[in-house]
Protein backbone atom coordinates (compact mmCIF):
# COMPACT_ATOMS: atom_id res chain seq x y z
CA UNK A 1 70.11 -51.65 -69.99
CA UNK A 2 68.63 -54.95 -70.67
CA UNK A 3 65.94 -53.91 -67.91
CA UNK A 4 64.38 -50.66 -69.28
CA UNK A 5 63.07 -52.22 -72.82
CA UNK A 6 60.75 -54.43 -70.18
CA UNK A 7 59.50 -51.57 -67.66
CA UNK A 8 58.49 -49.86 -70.69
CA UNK A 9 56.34 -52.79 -71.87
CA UNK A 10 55.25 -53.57 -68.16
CA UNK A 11 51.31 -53.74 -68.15
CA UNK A 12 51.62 -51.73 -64.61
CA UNK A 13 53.39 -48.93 -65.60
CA UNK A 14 51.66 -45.68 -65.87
CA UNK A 15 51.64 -44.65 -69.52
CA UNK A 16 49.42 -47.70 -69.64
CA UNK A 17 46.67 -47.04 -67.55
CA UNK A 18 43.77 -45.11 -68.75
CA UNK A 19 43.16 -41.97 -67.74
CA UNK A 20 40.38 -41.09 -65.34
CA UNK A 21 39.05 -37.54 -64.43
CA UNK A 22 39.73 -36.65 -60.81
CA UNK A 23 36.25 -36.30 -58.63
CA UNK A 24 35.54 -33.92 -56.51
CA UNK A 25 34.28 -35.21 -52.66
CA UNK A 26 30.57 -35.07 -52.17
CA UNK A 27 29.11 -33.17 -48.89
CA UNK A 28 27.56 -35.58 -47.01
CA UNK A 29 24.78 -34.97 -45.21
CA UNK A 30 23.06 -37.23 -42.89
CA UNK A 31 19.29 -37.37 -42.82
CA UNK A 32 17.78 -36.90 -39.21
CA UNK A 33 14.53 -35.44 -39.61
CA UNK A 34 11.72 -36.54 -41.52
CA UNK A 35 11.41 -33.26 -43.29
CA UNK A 36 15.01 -33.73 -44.93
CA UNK A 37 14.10 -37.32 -46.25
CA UNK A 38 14.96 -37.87 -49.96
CA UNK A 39 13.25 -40.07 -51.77
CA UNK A 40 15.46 -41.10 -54.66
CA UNK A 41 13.73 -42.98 -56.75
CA UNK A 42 11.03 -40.20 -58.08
CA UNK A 43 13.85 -38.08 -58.52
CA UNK A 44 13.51 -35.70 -56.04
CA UNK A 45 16.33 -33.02 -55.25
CA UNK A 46 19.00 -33.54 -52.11
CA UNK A 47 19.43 -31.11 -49.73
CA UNK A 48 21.80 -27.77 -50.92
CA UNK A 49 25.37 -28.46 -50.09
CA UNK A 50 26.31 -25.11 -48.15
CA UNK A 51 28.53 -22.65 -49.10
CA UNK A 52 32.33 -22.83 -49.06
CA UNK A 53 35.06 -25.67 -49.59
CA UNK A 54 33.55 -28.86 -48.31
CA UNK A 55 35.92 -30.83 -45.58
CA UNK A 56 37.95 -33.40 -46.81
CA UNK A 57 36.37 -36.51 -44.62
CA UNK A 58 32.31 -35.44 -43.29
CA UNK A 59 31.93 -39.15 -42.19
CA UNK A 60 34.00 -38.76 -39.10
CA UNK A 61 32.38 -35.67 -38.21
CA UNK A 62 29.08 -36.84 -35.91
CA UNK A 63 25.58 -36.02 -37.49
CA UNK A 64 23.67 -32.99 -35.79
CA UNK A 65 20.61 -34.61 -34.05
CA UNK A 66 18.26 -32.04 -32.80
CA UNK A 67 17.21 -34.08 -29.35
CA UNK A 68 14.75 -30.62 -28.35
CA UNK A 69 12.18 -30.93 -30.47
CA UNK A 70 10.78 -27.06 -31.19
CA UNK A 71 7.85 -26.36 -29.52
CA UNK A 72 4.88 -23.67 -29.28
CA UNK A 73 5.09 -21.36 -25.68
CA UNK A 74 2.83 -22.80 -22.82
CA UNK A 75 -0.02 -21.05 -21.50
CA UNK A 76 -0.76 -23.12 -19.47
CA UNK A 77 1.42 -21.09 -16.86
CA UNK A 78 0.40 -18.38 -14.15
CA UNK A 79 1.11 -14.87 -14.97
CA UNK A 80 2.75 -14.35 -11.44
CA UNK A 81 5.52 -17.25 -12.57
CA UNK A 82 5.97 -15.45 -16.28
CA UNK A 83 6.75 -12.45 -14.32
CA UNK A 84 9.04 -14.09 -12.12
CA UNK A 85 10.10 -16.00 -15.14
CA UNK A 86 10.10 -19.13 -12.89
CA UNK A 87 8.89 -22.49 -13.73
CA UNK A 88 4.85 -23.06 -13.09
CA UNK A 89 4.40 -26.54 -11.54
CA UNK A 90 0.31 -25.86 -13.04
CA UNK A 91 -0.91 -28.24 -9.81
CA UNK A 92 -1.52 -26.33 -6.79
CA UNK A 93 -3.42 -22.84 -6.37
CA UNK A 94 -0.64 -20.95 -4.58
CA UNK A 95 2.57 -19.30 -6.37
CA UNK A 96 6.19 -20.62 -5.35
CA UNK A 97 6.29 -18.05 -3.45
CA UNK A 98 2.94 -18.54 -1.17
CA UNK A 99 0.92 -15.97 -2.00
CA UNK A 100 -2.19 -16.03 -2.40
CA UNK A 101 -2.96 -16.74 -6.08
CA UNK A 102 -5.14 -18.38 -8.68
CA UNK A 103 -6.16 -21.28 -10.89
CA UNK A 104 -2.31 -21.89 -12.65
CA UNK A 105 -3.74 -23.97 -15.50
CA UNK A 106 -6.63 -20.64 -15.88
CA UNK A 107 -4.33 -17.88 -15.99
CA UNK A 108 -6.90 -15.73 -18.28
CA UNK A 109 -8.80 -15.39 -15.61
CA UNK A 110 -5.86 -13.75 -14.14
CA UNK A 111 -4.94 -11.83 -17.04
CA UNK A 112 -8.77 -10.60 -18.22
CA UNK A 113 -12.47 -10.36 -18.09
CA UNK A 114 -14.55 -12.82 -16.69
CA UNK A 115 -16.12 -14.75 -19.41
CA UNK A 116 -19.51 -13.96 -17.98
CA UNK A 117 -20.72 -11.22 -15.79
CA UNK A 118 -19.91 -10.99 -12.69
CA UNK A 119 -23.41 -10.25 -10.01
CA UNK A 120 -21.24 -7.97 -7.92
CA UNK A 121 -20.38 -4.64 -9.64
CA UNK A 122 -16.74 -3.45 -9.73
CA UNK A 123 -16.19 -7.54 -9.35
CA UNK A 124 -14.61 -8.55 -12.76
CA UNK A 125 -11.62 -10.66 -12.05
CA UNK A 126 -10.74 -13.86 -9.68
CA UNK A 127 -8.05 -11.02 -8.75
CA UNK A 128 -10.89 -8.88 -7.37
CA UNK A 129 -12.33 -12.26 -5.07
CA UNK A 130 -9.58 -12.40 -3.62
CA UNK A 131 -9.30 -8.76 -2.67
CA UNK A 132 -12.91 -8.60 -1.55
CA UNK A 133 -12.23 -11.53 0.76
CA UNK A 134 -8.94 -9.86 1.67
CA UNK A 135 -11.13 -6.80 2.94
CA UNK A 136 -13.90 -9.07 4.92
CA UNK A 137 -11.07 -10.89 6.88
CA UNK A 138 -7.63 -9.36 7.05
CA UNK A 139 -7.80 -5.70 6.29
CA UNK A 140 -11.15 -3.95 7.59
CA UNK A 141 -9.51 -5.38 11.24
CA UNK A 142 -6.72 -2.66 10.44
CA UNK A 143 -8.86 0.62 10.86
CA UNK A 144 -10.40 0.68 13.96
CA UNK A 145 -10.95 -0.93 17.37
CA UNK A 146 -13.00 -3.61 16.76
CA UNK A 147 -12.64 -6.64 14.93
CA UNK A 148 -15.94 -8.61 14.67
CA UNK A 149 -18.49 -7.89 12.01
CA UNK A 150 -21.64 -7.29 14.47
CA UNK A 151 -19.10 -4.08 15.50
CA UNK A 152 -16.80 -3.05 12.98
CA UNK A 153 -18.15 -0.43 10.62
CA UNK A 154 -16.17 -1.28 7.80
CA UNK A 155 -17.64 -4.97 7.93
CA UNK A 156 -21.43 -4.02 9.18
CA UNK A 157 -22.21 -0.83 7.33
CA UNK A 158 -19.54 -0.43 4.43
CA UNK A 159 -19.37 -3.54 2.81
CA UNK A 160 -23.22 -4.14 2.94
CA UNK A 161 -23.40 -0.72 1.18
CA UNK A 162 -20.92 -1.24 -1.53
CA UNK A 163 -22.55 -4.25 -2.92
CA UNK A 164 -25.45 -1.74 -3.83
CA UNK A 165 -22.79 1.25 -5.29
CA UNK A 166 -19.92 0.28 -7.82
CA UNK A 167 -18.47 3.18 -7.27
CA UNK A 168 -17.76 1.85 -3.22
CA UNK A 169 -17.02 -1.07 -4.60
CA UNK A 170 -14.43 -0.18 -6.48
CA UNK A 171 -12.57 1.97 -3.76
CA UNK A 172 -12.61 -0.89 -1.25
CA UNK A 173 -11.64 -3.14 -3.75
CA UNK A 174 -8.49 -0.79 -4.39
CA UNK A 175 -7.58 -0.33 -0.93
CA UNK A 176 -7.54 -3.80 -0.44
CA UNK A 177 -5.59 -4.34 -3.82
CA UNK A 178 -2.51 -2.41 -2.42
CA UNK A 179 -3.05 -3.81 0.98
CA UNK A 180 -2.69 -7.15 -0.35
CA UNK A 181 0.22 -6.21 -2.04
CA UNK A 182 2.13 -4.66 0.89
CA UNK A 183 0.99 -7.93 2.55
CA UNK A 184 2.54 -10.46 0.20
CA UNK A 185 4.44 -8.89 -2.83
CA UNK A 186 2.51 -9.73 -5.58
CA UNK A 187 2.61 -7.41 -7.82
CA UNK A 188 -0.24 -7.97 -9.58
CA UNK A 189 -2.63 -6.65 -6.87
CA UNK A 190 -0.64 -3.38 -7.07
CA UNK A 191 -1.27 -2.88 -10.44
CA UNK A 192 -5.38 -3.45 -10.02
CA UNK A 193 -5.20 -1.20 -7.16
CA UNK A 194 -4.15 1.52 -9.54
CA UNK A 195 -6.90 0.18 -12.07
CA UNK A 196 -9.73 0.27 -9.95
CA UNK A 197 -8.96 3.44 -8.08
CA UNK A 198 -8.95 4.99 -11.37
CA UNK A 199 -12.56 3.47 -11.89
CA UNK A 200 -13.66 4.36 -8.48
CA UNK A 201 -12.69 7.97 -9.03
CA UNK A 202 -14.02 8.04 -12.45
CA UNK A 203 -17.30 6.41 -10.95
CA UNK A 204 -17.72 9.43 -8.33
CA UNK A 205 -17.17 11.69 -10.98
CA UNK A 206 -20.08 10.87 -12.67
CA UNK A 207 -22.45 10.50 -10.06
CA UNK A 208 -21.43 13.91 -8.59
CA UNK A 209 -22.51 15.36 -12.27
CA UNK A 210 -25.60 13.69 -11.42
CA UNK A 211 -26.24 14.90 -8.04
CA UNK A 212 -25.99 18.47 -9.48
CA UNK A 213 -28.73 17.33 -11.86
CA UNK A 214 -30.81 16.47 -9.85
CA UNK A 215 -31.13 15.40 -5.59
CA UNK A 216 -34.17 12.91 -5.34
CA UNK A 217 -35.26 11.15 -2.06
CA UNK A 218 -34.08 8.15 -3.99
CA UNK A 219 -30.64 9.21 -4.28
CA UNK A 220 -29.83 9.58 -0.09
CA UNK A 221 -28.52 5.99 -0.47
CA UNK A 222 -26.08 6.92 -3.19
CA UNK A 223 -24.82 10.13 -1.45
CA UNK A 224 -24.31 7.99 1.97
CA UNK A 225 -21.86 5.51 -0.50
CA UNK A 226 -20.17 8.05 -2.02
CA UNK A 227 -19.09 10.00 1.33
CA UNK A 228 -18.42 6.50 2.14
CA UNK A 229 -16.18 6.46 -1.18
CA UNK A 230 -14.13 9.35 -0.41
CA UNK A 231 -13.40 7.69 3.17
CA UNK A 232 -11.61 5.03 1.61
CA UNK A 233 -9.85 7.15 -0.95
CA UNK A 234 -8.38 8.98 1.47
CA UNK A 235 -7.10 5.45 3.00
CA UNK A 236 -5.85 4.19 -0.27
CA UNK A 237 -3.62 7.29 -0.07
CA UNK A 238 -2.46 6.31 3.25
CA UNK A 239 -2.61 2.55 2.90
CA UNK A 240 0.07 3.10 0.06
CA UNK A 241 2.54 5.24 1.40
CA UNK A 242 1.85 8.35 -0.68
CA UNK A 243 3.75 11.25 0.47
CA UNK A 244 2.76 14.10 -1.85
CA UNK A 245 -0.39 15.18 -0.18
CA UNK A 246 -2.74 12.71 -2.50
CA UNK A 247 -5.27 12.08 0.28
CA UNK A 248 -6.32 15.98 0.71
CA UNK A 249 -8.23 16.14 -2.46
CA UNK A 250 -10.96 13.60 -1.08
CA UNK A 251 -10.66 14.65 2.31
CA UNK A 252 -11.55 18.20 0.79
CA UNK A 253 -14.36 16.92 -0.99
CA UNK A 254 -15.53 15.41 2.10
CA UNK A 255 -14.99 18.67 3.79
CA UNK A 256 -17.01 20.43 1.81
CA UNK A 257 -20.37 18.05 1.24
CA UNK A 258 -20.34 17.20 4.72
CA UNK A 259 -21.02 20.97 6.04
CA UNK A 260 -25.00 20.71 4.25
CA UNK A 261 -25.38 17.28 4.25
CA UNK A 262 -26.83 14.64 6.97
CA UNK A 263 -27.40 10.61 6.23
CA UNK A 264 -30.92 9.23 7.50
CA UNK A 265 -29.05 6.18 8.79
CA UNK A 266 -27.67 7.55 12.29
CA UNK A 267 -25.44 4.69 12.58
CA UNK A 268 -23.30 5.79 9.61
CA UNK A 269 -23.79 9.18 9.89
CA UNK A 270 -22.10 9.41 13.71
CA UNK A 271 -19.50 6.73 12.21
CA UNK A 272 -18.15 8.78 8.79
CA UNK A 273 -18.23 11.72 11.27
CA UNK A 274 -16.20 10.27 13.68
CA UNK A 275 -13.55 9.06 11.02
CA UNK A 276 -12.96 12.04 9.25
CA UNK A 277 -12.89 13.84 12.58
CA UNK A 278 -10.43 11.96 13.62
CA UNK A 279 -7.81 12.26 10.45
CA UNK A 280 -8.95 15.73 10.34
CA UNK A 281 -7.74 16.56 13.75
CA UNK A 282 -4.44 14.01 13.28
CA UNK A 283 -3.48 16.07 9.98
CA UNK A 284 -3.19 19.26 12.51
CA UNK A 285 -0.47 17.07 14.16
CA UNK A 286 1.77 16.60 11.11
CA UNK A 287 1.02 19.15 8.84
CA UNK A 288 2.52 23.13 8.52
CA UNK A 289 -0.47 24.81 6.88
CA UNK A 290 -3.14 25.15 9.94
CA UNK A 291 -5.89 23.37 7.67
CA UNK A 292 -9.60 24.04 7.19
CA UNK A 293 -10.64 22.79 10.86
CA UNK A 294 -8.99 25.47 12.56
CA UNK A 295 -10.86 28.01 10.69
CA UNK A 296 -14.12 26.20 10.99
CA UNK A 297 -13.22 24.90 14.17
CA UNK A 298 -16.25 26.77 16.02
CA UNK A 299 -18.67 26.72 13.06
CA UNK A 300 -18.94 23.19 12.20
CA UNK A 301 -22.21 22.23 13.20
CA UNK A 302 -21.75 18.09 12.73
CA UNK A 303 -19.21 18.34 15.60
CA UNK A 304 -19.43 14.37 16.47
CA UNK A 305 -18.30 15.63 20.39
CA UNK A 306 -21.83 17.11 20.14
CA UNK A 307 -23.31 14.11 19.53
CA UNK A 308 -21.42 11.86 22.55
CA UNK A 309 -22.65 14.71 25.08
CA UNK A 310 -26.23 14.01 23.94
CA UNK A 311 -25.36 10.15 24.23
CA UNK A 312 -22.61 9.33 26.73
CA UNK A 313 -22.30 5.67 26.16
CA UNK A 314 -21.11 5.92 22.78
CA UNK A 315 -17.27 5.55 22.43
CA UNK A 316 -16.79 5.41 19.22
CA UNK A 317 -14.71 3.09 16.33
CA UNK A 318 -11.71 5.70 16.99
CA UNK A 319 -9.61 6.89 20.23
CA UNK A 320 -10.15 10.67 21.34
CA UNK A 321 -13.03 12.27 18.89
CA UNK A 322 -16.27 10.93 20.88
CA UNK A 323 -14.83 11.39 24.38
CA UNK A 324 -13.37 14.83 23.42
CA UNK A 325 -9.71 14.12 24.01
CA UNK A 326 -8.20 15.36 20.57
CA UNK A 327 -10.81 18.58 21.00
CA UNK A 328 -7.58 19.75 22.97
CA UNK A 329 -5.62 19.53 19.46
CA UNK A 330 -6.92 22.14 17.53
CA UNK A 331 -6.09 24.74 20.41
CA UNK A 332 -2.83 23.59 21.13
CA UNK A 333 -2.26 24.14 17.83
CA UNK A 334 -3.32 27.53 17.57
CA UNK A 335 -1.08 28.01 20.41
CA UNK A 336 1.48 26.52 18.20
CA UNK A 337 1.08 28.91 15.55
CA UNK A 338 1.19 32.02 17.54
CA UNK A 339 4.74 31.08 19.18
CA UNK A 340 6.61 30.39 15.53
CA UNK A 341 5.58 34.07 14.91
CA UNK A 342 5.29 35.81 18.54
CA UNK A 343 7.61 38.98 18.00
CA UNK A 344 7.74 40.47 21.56
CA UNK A 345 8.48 38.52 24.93
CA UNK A 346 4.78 39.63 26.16
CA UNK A 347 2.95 38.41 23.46
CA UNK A 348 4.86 34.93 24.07
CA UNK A 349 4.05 35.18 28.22
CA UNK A 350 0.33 35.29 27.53
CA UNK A 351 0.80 32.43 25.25
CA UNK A 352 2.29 30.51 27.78
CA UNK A 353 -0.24 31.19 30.52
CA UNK A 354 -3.15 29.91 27.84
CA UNK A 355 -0.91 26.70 27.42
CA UNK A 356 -0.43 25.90 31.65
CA UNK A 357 -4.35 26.49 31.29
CA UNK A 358 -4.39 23.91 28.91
CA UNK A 359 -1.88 21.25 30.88
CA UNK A 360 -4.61 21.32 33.56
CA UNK A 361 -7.08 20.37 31.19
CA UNK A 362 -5.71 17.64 29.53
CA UNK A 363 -4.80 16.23 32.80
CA UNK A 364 -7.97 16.36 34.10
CA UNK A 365 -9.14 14.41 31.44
CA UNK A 366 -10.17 10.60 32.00
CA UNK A 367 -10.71 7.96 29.15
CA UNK A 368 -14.26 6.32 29.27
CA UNK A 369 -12.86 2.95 27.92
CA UNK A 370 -13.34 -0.40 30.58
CA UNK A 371 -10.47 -0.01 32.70
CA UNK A 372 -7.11 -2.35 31.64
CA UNK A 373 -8.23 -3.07 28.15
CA UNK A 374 -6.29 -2.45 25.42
CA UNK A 375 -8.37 0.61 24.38
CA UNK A 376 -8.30 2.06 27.80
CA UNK A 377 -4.02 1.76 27.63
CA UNK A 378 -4.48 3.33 23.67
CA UNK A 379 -7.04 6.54 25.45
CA UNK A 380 -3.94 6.85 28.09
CA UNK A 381 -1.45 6.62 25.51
CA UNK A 382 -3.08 9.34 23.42
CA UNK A 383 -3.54 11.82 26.72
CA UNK A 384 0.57 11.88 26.90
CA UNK A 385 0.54 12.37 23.27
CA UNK A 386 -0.98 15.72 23.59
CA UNK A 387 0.77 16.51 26.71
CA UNK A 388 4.01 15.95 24.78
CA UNK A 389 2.67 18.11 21.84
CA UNK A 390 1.78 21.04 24.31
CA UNK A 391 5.12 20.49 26.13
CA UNK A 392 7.69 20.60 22.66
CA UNK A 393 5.46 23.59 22.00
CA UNK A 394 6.32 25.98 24.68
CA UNK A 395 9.97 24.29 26.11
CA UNK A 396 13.64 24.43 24.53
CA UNK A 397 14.27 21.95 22.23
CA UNK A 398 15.91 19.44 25.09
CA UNK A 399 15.15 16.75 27.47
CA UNK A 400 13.06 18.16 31.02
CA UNK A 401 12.21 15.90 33.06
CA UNK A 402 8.46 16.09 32.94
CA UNK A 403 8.52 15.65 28.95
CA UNK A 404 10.66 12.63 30.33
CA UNK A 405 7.96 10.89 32.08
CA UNK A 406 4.98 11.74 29.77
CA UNK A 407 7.44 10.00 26.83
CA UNK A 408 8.18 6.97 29.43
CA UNK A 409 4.47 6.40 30.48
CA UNK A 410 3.29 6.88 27.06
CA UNK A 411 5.48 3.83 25.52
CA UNK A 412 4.27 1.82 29.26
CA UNK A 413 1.23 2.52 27.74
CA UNK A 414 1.42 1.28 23.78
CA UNK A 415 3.58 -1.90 25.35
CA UNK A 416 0.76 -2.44 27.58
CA UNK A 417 -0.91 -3.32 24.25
CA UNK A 418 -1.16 -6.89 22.86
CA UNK A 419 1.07 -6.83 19.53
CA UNK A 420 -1.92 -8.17 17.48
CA UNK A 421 -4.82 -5.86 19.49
CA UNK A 422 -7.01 -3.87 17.27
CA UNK A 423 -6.09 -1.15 19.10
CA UNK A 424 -2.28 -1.25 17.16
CA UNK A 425 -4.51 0.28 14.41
CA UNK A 426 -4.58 3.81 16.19
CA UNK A 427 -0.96 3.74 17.66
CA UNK A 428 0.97 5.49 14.78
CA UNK A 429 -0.05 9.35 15.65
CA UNK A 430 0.62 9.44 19.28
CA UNK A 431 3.73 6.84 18.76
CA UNK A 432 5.31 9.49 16.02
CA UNK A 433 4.62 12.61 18.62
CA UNK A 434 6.28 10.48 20.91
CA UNK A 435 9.34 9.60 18.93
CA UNK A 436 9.97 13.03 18.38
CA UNK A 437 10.48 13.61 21.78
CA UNK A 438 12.52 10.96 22.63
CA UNK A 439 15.63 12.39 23.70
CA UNK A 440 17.31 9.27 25.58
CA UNK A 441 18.72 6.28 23.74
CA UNK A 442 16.89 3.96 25.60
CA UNK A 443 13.51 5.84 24.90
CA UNK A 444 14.68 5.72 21.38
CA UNK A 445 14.64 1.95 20.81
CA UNK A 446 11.39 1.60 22.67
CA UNK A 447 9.82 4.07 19.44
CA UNK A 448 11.60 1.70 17.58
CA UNK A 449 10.16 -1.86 18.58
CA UNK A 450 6.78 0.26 18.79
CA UNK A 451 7.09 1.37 14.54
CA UNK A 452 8.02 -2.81 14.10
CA UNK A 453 5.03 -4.05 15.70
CA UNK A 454 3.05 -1.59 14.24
CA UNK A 455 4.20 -2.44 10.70
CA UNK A 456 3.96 -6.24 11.23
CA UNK A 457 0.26 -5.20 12.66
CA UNK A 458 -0.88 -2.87 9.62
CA UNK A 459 1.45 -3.36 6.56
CA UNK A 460 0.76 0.35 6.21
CA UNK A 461 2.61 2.32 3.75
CA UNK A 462 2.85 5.28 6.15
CA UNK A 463 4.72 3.75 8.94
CA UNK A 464 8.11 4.25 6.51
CA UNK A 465 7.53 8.06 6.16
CA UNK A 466 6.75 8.76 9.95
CA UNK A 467 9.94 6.74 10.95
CA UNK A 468 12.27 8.48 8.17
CA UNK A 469 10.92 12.18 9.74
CA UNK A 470 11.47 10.76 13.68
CA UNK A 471 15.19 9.74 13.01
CA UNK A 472 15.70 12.88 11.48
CA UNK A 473 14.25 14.40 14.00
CA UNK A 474 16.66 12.62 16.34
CA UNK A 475 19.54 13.68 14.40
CA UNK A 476 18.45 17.44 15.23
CA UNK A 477 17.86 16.23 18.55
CA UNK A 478 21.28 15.09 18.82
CA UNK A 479 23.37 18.19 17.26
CA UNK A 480 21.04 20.69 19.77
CA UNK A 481 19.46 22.37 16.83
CA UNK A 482 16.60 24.65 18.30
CA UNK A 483 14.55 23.53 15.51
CA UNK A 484 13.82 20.20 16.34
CA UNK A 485 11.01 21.16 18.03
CA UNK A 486 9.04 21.98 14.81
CA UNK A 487 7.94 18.37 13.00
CA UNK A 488 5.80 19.71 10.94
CA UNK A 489 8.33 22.52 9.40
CA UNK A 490 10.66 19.74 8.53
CA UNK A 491 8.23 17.50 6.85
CA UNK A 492 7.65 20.24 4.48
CA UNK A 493 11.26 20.68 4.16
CA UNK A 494 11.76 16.82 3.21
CA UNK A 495 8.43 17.31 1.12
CA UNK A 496 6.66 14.69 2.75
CA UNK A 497 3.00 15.52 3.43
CA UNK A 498 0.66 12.22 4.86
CA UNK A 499 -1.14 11.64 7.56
CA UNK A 500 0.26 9.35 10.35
CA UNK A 501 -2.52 8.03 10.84
């Protein structure tokens, strides 16, 4: 009792401190950029506390420091690495990869026009250098037997010529774009091949309106690059795998200019002759409609076997059209045509007597290539091609042991060839005729390594076609259906029309 009067007087207690209002804790907010600096002194305005109930201690929380400062995108980088979405090391002029590429720290040359012009026509990009150069050295090797510029066509008398016609230019420059792509994957020559094919046909167009305008003497250049320009067309259809039957409009268009028209350069005019000779006859191998050159087949007056009877030396850029082996096509094909529809056993008899008449022939027949080159094997290999088409023609759909031996000495005669020979560039037609008369396993995975080296060789788009028909083929083969004889009925089935070429 004597205790209470003096708490209540104690200085201490709590009805004798003052009151203060409670405070409410302050946000804090650390300053780590320059932008969010405060200067306090002129009165300028802290940063907005956000929203919500603030925590209860921010010091121990650690500041937010943004260590990545923001920055603009680079362009300094190659547009084959943005693709790829891969980092761009900007030194050296070849892709992660190792293709074939461009200036990294210059991709708009990649990407656009050259910033001045450009004294080749249908040249606009570094892209298209590089496919010009592709053409001169890797790819104009590919299409026929000889290699060297003083021989090859391609290099001699096509190139020189499209440096004078943008329209030429333009198709060997998309040939070689989807070449190069089929090379090396980089997908940005496959979409300029689609560019400047587009040009090149566009090009044609117009100077075809013009021919119809008016034929000058000064326009027989022009006409020799644009039958030169359909050529190539027709090998950008092959060269990229097209399936569809792309190539037939420009080898129709060839078809029909070529009946009334004759170049003053001989040297071209027996070579485009030759050529589309050649992939005229190879189209009667492969496809089911008989085709123009059977109807015209004795009214053609350009006949290139003409010309190599008036000049025996000449054996031409291409096996069989010069020394008159695939002149034995067209009538076995004829032949061909009448068995699928002979209706009485007669009719097939005389049939069969025109075909021994034919064996004889073919047999007969000797290549006029130096003995033991690679050419010479490729002539030899192409004479059991035919003897294998005339033989599936007439015989059941099974192994004999004559179509046995022309299939074994026909692959003695493509291994007889040097993998990286020229002569690999005229192997696919008689190795597909072969493959679909390879009845024995072994025989079988000879065709096989043949399609590899073929496709290491070429890097053509058509090699995957013909092998997808020959191992259906062999599944036909295999189950004894009778029509496994007819190739060309089931690539219309599977809707694949191309020439193996």
């Amino acid at each position: 009792m004597d205790q209470s009067p003096s708490r209540n007087n104690d200085d201490n207690s709590p009805d004798s401190q003052p009151i203060v209002p409670k405070s409410e804790e302050v946000d804090y907010q650390p300053i780590t950029t320059v932008d969010s600096f405060i200067d306090v002194q002129h009165g300028a305005i802290q940063q907005k506390r956000p929203r919500g109930r603030p925590r209860k201690d921010q010091s121990s929380i650690p500041p937010k420091v943004n260590l990545t400062p923001k920055s603009s995108r680079s362009k300094t980088g190659c547009r084959t690495c943005r693709k790829r979405k891969k980092k761009c090391d900007e030194e050296r002029n070849m892709t992660p990869r190792g293709d074939e590429s461009f200036d990294a720290k210059a991709p708009q040359v990649m990407a656009h026009l050259m910033p001045y012009p450009m004294m080749t026509a249908g040249v606009e990009r570094a892209i298209d250098a590089v496919c010009l150069e592709h053409f001169q050295c890797n790819l104009s090797k590919r299409l026929t037997l000889y290699d060297d510029v003083k021989t090859n066509p391609f290099q001699k008398l096509l190139l020189s010529m499209a440096f004078e016609h943008e329209g030429l230019m333009r198709s060997l420059l998309s040939l070689a774009s989807t070449h190069h792509y089929r090379c090396h994957g980089n997908q940005d020559f496959a979409y300029r091949a689609l560019e400047q094919h587009g040009l090149a046909v566009q090009w044609l167009r117009k100077e075809m309106t013009a021919l119809q305008l008016s034929k000058t003497e000064s326009r027989l250049a022009i006409e020799d690059a644009m039958v030169a320009s359909w050529l190539v067309l027709s090998l950008f259809c092959l060269c990229e795998g097209s399936t569809k039957g792309e190539y037939r409009m420009h080898m129709n268009v060839t078809r029909e200019n070529l009946a009334n028209y004759r170049s003053r350069n001989v040297e071209f005019n027996l070579f485009h002759q030759e050529y589309f000779t050649y992939h005229e006859f190879a189209a009667l191998l492969t496809t089911y409609d008989q085709g123009p050159v059977l109807q015209d087949l004795g009214s053609v007056s350009w006949h290139p076997i003409e010309d190599h009877q008036r000049t025996p030396t000449k054996v031409g850029c291409m096996i069989g059209v010069y020394d008159g082996l695939l002149g034995f096509v067209p009538k076995v094909r004829l032949l061909r045509n009448h068995m699928r529809h002979a209706s009485e056993r007669s009719d097939e008899d005389d049939i069969k007597i025109k075909g021994t008449m034919l064996e004889v022939a073919i047999i007969k027949w000797k290549p006029t290539w130096q003995s033991y080159s690679p050419n010479w094997y490729a002539a030899l290999l192409y004479q059991h091609m035919i003897l294998v088409y005339l033989y599936r023609t007439f015989q059941p759909s099974k192994s004999f042991p004559y179509l046995e031996t022309s299939v074994n000495k026909g692959l003695d005669c493509l291994e007889a060839i040097a993998p990286d020979s020229p002569a690999q560039s005229n192997a696919l037609l008689p190795l597909f005729i072969l493959g679909c008369a390879s009845f024995l396993p072994q025989q079988r995975v000879r065709v096989q390594k043949g399609l590899d080296r073929i496709r290491e060789y070429t890097h053509f788009g058509n090699i995957q076609p013909a092998e997808d028909v020959v191992r259906k083929m062999w599944e036909l083969m295999d189950e004894g259906d009778e029509r496994s004889w007819d190739w060309e009925k089931l690539m219309m089935d599977m809707s694949i029309d191309c020439l193996m070429t």
